[in-house]
Protein backbone atom coordinates (compact mmCIF):
# COMPACT_ATOMS: atom_id res chain seq x y z
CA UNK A 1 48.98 62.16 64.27
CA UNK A 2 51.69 63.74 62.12
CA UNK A 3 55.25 62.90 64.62
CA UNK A 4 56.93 66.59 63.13
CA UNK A 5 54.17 68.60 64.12
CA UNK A 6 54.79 71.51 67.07
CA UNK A 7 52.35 71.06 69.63
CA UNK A 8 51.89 74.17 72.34
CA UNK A 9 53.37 73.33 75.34
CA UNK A 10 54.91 69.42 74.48
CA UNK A 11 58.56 68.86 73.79
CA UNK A 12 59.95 69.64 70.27
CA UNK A 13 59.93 66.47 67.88
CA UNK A 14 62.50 64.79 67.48
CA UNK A 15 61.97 64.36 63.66
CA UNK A 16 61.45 68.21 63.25
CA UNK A 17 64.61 68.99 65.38
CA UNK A 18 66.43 66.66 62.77
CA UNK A 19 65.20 67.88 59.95
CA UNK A 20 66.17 71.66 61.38
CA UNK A 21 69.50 70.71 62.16
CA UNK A 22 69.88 69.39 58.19
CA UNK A 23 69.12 72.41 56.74
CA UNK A 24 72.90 73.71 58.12
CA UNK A 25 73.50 77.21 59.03
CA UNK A 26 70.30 79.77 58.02
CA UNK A 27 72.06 83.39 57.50
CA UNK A 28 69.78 86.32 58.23
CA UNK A 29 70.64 89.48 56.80
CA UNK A 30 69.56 92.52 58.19
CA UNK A 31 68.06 96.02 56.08
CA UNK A 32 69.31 98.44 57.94
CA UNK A 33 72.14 97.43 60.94
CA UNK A 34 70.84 96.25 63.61
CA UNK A 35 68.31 98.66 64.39
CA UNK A 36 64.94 98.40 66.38
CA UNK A 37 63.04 98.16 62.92
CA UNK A 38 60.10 95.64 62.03
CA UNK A 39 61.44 92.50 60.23
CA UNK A 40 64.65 93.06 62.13
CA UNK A 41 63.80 93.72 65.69
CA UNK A 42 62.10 90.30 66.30
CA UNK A 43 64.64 88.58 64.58
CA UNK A 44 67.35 89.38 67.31
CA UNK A 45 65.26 89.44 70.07
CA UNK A 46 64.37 85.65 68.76
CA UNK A 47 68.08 85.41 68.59
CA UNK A 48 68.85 86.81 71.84
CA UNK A 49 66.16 84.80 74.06
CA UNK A 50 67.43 81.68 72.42
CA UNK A 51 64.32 81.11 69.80
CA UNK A 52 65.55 79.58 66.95
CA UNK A 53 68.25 77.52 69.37
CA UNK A 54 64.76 75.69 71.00
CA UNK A 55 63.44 75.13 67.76
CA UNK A 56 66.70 73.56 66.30
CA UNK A 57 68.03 76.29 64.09
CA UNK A 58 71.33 77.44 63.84
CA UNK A 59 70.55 81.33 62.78
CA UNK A 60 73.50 83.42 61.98
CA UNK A 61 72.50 86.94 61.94
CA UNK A 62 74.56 89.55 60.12
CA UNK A 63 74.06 93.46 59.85
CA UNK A 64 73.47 94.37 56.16
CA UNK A 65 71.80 96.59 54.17
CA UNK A 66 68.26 95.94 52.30
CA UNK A 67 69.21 96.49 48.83
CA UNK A 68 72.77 94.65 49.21
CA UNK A 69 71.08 91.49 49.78
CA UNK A 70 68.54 90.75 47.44
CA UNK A 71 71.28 89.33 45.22
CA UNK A 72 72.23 87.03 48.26
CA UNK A 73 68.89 85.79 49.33
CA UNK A 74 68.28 85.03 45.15
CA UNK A 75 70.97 82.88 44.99
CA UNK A 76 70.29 81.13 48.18
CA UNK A 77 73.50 82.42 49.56
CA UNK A 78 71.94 83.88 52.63
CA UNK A 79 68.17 82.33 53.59
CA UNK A 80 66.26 85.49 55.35
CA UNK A 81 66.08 89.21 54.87
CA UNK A 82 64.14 92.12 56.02
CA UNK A 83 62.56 94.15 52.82
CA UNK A 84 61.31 97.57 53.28
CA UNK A 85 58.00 97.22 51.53
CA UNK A 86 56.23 94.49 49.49
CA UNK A 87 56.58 96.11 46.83
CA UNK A 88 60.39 96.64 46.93
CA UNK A 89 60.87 93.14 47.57
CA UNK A 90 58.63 92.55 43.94
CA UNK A 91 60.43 94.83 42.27
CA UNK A 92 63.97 93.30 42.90
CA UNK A 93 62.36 90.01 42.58
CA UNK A 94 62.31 91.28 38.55
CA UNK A 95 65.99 92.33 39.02
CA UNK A 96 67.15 89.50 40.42
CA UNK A 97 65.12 87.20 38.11
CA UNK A 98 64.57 85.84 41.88
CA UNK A 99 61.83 83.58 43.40
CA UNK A 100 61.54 85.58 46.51
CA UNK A 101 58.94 84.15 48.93
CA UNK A 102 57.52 86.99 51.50
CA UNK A 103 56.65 84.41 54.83
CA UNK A 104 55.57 87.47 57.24
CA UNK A 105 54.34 91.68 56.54
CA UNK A 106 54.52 93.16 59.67
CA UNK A 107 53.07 96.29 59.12
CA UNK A 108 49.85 97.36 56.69
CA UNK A 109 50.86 101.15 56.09
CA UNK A 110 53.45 102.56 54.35
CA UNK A 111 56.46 103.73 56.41
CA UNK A 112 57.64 106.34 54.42
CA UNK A 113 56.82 109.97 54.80
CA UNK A 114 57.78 113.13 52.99
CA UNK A 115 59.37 115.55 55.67
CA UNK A 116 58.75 119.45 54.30
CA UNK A 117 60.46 122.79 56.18
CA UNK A 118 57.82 124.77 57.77
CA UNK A 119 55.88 127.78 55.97
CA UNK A 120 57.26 125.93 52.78
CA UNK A 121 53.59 123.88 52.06
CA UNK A 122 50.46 123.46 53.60
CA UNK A 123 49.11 120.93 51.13
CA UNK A 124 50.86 119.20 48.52
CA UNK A 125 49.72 121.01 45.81
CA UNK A 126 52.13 123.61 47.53
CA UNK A 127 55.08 121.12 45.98
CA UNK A 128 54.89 122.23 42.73
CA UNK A 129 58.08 123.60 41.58
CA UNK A 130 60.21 122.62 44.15
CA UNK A 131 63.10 120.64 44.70
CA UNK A 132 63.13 117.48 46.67
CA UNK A 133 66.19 115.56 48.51
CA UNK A 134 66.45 112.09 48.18
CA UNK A 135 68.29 109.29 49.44
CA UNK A 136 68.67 107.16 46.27
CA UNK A 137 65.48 107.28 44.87
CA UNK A 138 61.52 108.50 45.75
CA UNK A 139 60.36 105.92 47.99
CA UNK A 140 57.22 104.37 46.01
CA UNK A 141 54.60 105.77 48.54
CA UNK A 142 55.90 109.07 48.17
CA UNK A 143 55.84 109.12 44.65
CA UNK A 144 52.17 107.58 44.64
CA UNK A 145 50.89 110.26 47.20
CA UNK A 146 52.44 113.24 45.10
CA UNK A 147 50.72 111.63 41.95
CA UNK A 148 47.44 111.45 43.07
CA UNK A 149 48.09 115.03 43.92
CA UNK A 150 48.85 115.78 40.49
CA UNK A 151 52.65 116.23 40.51
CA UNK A 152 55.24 114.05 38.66
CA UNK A 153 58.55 113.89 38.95
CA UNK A 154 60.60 115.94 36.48
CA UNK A 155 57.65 117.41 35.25
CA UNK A 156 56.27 119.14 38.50
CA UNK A 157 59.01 118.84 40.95
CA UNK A 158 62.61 118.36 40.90
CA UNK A 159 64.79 115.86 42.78
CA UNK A 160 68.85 115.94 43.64
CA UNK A 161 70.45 113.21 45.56
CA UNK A 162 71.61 113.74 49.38
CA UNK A 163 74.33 112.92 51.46
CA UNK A 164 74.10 110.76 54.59
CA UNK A 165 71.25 110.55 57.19
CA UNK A 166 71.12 113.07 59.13
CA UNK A 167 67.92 115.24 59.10
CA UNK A 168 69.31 118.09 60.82
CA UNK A 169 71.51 118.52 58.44
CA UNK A 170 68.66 117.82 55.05
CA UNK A 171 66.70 120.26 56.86
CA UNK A 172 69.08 123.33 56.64
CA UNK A 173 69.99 122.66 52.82
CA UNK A 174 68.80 125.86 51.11
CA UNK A 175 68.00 124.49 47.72
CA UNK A 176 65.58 121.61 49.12
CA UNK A 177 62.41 121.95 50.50
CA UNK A 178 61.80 118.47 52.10
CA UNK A 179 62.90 114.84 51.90
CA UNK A 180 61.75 111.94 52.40
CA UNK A 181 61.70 109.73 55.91
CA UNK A 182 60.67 107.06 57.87
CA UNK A 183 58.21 108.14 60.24
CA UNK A 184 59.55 105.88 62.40
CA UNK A 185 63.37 107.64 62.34
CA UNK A 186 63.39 111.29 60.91
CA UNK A 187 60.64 113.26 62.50
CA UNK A 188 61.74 111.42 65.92
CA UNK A 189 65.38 113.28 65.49
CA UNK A 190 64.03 116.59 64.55
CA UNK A 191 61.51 116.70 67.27
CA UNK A 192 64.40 115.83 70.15
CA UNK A 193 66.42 118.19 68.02
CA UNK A 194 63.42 121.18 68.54
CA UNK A 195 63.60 121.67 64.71
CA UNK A 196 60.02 122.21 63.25
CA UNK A 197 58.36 120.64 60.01
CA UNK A 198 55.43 120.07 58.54
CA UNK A 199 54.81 116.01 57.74
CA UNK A 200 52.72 114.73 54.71
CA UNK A 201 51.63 111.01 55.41
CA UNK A 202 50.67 108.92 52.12
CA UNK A 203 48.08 107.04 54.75
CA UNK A 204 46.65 110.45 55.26
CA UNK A 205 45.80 110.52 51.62
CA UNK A 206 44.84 107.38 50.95
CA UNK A 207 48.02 105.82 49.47
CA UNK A 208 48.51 101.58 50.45
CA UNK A 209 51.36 100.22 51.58
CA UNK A 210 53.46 98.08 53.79
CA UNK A 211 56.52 97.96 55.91
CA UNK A 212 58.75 95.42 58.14
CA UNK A 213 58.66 92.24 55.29
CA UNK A 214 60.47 88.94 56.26
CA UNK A 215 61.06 86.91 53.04
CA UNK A 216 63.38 84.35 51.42
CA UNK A 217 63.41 82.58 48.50
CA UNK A 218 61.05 79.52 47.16
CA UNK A 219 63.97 77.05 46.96
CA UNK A 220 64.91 77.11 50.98
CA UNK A 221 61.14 76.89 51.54
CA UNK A 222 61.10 74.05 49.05
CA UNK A 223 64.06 71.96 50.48
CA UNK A 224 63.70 72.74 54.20
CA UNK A 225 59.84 73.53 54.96
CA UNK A 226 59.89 72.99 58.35
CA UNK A 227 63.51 75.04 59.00
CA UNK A 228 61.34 78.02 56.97
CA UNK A 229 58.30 77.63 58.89
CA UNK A 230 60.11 77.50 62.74
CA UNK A 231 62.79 80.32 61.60
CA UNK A 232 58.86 82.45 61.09
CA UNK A 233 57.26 80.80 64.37
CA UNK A 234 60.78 82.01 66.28
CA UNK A 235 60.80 84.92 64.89
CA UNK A 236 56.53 85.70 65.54
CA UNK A 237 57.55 84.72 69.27
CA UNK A 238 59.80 87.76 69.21
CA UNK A 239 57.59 89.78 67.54
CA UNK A 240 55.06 89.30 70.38
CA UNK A 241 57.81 89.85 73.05
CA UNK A 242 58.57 93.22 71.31
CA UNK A 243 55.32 94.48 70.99
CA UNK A 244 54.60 94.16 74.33
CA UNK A 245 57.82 95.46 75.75
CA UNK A 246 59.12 98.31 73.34
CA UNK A 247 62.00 99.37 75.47
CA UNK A 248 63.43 96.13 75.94
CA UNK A 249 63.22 94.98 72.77
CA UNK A 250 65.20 98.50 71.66
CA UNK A 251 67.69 97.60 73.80
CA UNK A 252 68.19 94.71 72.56
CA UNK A 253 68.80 96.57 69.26
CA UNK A 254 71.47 98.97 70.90
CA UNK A 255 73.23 96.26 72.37
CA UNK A 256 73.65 94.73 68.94
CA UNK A 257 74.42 98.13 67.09
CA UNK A 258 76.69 98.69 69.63
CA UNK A 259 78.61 95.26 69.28
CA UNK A 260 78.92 95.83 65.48
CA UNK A 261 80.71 99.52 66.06
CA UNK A 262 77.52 101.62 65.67
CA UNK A 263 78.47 102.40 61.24
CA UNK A 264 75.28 104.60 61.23
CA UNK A 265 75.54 106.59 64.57
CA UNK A 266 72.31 105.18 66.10
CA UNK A 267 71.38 106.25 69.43
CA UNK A 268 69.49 104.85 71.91
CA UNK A 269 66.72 107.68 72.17
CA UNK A 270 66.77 107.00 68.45
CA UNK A 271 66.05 103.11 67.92
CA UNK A 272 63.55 103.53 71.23
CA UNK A 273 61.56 106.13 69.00
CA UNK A 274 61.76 103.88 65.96
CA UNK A 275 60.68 101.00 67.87
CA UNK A 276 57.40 102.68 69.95
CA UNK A 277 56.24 104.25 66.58
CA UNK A 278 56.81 101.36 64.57
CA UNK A 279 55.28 98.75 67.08
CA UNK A 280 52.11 101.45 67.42
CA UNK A 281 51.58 101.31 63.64
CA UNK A 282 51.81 97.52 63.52
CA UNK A 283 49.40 97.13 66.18
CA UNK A 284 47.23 99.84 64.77
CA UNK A 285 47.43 97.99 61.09
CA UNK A 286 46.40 94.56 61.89
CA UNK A 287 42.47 94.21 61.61
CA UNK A 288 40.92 92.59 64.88
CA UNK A 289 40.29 88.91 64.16
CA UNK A 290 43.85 88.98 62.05
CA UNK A 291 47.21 87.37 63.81
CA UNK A 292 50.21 90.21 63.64
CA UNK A 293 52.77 89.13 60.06
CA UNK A 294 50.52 87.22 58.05
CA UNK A 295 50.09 88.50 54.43
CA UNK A 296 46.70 89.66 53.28
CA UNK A 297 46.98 89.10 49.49
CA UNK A 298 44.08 91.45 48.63
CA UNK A 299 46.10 94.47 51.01
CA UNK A 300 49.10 93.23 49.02
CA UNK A 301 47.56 93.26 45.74
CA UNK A 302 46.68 96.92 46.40
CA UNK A 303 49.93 98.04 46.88
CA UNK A 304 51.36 96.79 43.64
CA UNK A 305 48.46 98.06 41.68
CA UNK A 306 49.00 101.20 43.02
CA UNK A 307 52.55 101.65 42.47
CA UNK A 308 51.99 100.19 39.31
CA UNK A 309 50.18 103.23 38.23
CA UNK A 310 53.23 105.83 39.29
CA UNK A 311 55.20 103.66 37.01
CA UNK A 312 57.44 101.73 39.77
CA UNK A 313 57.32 98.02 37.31
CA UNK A 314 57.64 99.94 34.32
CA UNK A 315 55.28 99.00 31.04
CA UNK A 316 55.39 95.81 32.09
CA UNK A 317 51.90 93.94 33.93
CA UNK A 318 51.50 94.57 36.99
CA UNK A 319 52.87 92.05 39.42
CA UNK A 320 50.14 89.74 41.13
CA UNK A 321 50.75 89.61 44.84
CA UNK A 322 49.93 85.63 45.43
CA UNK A 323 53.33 84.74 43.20
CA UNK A 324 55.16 86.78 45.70
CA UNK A 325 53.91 85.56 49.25
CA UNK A 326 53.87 82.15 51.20
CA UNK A 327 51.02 82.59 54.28
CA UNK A 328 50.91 78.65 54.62
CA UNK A 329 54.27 78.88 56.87
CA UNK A 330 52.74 81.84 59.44
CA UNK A 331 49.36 80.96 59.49
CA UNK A 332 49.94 77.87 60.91
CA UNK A 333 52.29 78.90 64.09
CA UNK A 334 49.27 80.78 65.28
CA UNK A 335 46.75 79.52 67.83
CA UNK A 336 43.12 80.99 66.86
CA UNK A 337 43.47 83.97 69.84
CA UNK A 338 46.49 84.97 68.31
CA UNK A 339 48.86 83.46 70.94
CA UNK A 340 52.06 81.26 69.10
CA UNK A 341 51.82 77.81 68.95
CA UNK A 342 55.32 77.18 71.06
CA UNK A 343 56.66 74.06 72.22
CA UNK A 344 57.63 73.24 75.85
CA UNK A 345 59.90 71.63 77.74
């Protein structure tokens, strides 16, 4: 038999362990703080419950933000981020002129929503003519669920940019009618906040997409295949842990946030919402028979053909997904019930 390879329940191999500890100091860089978020959340509680330490890696996690480190991650400088969506990772990939690897997609639905005062729309075709805030840009789903209803940007519907995070605040701006949010984050605040609004999901209407991505690029995978494939197994473990116990995995998060001075003014109520409706729609996503991160390059594929459409590559052809994903490295820390193949003591 092969002397590197992780058996459930047997001691780590010495060989593997080695060739780990080689690969030196794996930075993780996080999309958004420390928050109780999919392709961030497992990674600390991995972190936390001493993961990557069995498995011979010496993680460094540090909070970030997800469009800050595509430039890092490119040039190798940091090993592991979180990406929003598939297709933002593909679409800085082109930016970067970066060989970024996605190892795990946590969740098969698009996260974004587009958040709309009440008695302003009761379908989208309401949207035409109004003015929508935005934190940087559209997100891609929202853009794609507004064209299929007919309405382009500049053409049907106006956007100006917004300041900060806060909802509340969004909410009560008169010259908006809506904004874009996570469904995971905004609605959760307005609801605890008693403010009403009316929510327009792009699942509801048919529009792919993806959330909670874990990739890095091709030449760690290249030099230290086993380090790649244990820093996914480690971080699948805590995945599992935090599916099945939301609230602890949340505060985890807090603990975290809290130790890095809380920049964004997260609250607990706040990252245990996030956490409970992002866990829900990863469980809810993954088809029966299919193990929880591992890339479905036909789902994928979808995606980018649909944003491709709504213009988010530009003239250009339209990415294919299989140049941008790596399933060898997940599939393989899976048992066939779903379970992680872990080693023991």
């Amino acid at each position: 038999g092969d002397s590197t390879a992780v058996v459930a329940g047997e001691p780590f191999p010495e060989a593997r362990c080695a060739a780990n500890r080689a690969a030196g100091t794996i930075t993780y860089l996080s999309s958004f703080d420390f928050a109780a978020s999919a392709s961030i959340v497992e990674v600390l509680v991995a972190e936390q419950r001493g993961y990557f330490d069995e498995l011979c890696l010496d993680v460094e996690i540090q909070a970030s933000f997800s469009t800050a480190n595509y430039p890092l991650v490119a040039a190798n400088d940091a090993q592991f981020s979180s990406g929003g969506s598939f297709s933002e990772i593909v679409t800085f990939a082109a930016a970067n002129e970066a060989d970024f690897v996605a190892v795990a997609v946590d969740g098969r639905t698009a996260i974004d929503a587009l958040i709309v005062k009440p008695g302003e729309a009761a379908t989208l075709d309401d949207m035409r003519g109004a003015t929508i805030g935005v934190k940087g840009k559209l997100p891609s789903a929202v853009t794609a669920m507004l064209a299929a209803a007919g309405l382009v940007e500049g053409t049907d519907f106006e956007t100006v940019p917004l300041q900060g995070f806060d909802p509340t605040a969004h909410i009560a701006i008169p010259s908006i009618v809506g904004f874009p949010g996570w469904k995971s984050n905004e609605p959760g605040i307005l609801e605890r906040a008693g403010i009403d609004f009316t929510l327009f999901d792009p699942t509801a209407e048919g529009v792919p997409g993806t959330f909670g991505v874990i990739y890095t690029n091709r030449t760690f995978i290249t030099e230290h295949p086993s380090a790649a494939q244990d820093f996914v197994r480690a971080a699948m473990a805590g995945l599992a842990d935090a599916i099945a116990d939301p609230a602890a995995a949340s505060a985890i998060a807090i603990e975290l946030i809290n130790g890095n001075g809380n920049p964004n003014f997260l609250s607990p109520e706040g990252e245990a919402f996030r956490w409970e409706t992002e866990s829900q729609l990863i469980v809810d996503t993954t088809p029966d028979g299919t193990m929880v991160g591992v890339p479905d390059p036909a789902v994928l594929q979808e995606e980018l053909d649909t944003y491709a459409e709504v213009g988010l590559f530009g003239d250009g052809e339209t990415p294919q997904a299989e140049d941008w994903i790596d399933a060898s490295l997940i599939s393989a820390v899976y048992h066939d019930d779903g379970s992680i193949i872990y080693p023991g003591q």
